[in-house]
Protein backbone atom coordinates (compact mmCIF):
# COMPACT_ATOMS: atom_id res chain seq x y z
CA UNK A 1 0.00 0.00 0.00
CA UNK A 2 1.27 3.32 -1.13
CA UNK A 3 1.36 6.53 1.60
CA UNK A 4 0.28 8.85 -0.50
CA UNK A 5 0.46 12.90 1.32
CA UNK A 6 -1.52 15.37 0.11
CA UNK A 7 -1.04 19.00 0.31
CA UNK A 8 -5.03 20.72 0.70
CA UNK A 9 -5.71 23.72 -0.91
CA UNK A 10 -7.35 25.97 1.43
CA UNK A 11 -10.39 28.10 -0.23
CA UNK A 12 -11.50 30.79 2.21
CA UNK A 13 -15.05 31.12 0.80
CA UNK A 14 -15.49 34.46 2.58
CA UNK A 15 -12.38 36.04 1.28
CA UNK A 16 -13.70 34.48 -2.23
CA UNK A 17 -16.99 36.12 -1.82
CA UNK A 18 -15.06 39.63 -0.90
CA UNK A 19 -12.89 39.31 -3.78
CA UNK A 20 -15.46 37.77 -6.58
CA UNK A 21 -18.84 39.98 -6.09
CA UNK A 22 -16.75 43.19 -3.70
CA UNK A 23 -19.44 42.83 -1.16
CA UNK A 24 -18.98 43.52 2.52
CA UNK A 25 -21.47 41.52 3.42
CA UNK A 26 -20.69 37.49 3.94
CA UNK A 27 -23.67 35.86 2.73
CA UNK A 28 -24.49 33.41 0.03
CA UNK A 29 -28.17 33.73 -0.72
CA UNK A 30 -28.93 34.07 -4.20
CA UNK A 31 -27.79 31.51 -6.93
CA UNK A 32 -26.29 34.10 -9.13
CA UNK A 33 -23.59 34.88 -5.90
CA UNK A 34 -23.18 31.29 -5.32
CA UNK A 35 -22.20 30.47 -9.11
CA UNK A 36 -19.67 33.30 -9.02
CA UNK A 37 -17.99 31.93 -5.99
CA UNK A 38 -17.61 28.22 -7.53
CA UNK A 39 -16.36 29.48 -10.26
CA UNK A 40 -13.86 31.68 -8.51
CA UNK A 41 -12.91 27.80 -6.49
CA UNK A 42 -12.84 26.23 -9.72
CA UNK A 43 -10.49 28.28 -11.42
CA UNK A 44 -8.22 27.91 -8.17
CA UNK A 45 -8.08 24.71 -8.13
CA UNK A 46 -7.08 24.28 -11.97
CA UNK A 47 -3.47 23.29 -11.99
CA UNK A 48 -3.99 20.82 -8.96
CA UNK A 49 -2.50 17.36 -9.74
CA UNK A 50 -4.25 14.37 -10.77
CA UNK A 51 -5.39 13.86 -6.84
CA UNK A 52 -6.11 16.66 -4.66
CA UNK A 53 -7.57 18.19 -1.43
CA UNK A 54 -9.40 20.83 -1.09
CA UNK A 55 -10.06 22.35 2.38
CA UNK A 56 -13.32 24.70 1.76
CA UNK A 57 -13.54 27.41 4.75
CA UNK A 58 -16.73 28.15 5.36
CA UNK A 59 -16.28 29.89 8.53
CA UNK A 60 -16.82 33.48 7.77
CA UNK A 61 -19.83 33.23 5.29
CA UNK A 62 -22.79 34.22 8.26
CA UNK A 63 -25.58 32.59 6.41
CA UNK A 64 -25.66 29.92 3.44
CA UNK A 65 -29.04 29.19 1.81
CA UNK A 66 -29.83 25.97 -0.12
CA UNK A 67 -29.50 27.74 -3.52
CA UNK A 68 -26.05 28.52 -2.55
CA UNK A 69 -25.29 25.36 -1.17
CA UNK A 70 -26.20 24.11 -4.48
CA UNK A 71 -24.54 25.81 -6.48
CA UNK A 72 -21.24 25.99 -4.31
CA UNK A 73 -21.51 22.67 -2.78
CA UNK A 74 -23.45 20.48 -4.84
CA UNK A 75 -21.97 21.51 -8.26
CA UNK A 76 -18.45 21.08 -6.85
CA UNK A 77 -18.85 17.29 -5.57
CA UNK A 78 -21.18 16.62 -8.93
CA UNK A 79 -18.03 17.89 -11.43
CA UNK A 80 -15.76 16.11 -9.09
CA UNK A 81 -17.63 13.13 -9.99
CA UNK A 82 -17.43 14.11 -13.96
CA UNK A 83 -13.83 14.22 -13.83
CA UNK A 84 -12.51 10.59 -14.73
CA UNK A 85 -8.87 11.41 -15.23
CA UNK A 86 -8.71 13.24 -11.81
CA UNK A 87 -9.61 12.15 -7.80
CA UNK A 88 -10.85 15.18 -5.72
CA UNK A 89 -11.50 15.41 -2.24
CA UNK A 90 -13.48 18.06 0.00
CA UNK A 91 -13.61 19.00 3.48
CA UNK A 92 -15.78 21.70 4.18
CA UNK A 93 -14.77 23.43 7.43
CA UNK A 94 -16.49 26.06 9.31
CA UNK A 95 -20.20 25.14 8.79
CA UNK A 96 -22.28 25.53 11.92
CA UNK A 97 -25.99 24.94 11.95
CA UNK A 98 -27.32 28.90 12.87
């Protein structure tokens, strides 16, 4: 058995949303918002090796809705999946329930 180490990419989803839409606020609530930030963690992680790790920081985005999550979230792990050539992992940090 190989002992393979992987190096995460951290993604601080606030600083994202700050630097994608310039808002001061840190919310993801509209589906339009949410795309923009994916896209922003997509084109970051570009580049990455055939097997990566990507530590998502969700810990200063105040409130997620489900359209976000979607489109953040969902679309992530579902082009993850796409990707035959390539094995991608997630760990979303920072997600608390209020």
């Amino acid at each position: 058995m190989t002992d393979v180490r992987l190096d995460p990419i951290v993604i601080d989803v606030g600083e994202v949303l700050q630097r994608t839409l310039t808002s001061l606020y840190s919310h993801l609530v509209t589906r339009p918002t949410g795309r923009a930030v994916r896209m922003a963690i997509e084109t970051q992680l570009k580049g990455s090796s055939d097997r990566s790790l990507s530590l998502i920081d969700l810990s200063e985005v105040v409130i997620l809705d489900f359209s976000c999550a979607d489109e953040v979230v969902a679309k992530l792990l579902e082009g993850s999946l796409q990707a035959e050539s390539r094995e991608e992992f997630f760990v979303f940090h920072g997600v608390h329930e209020p």
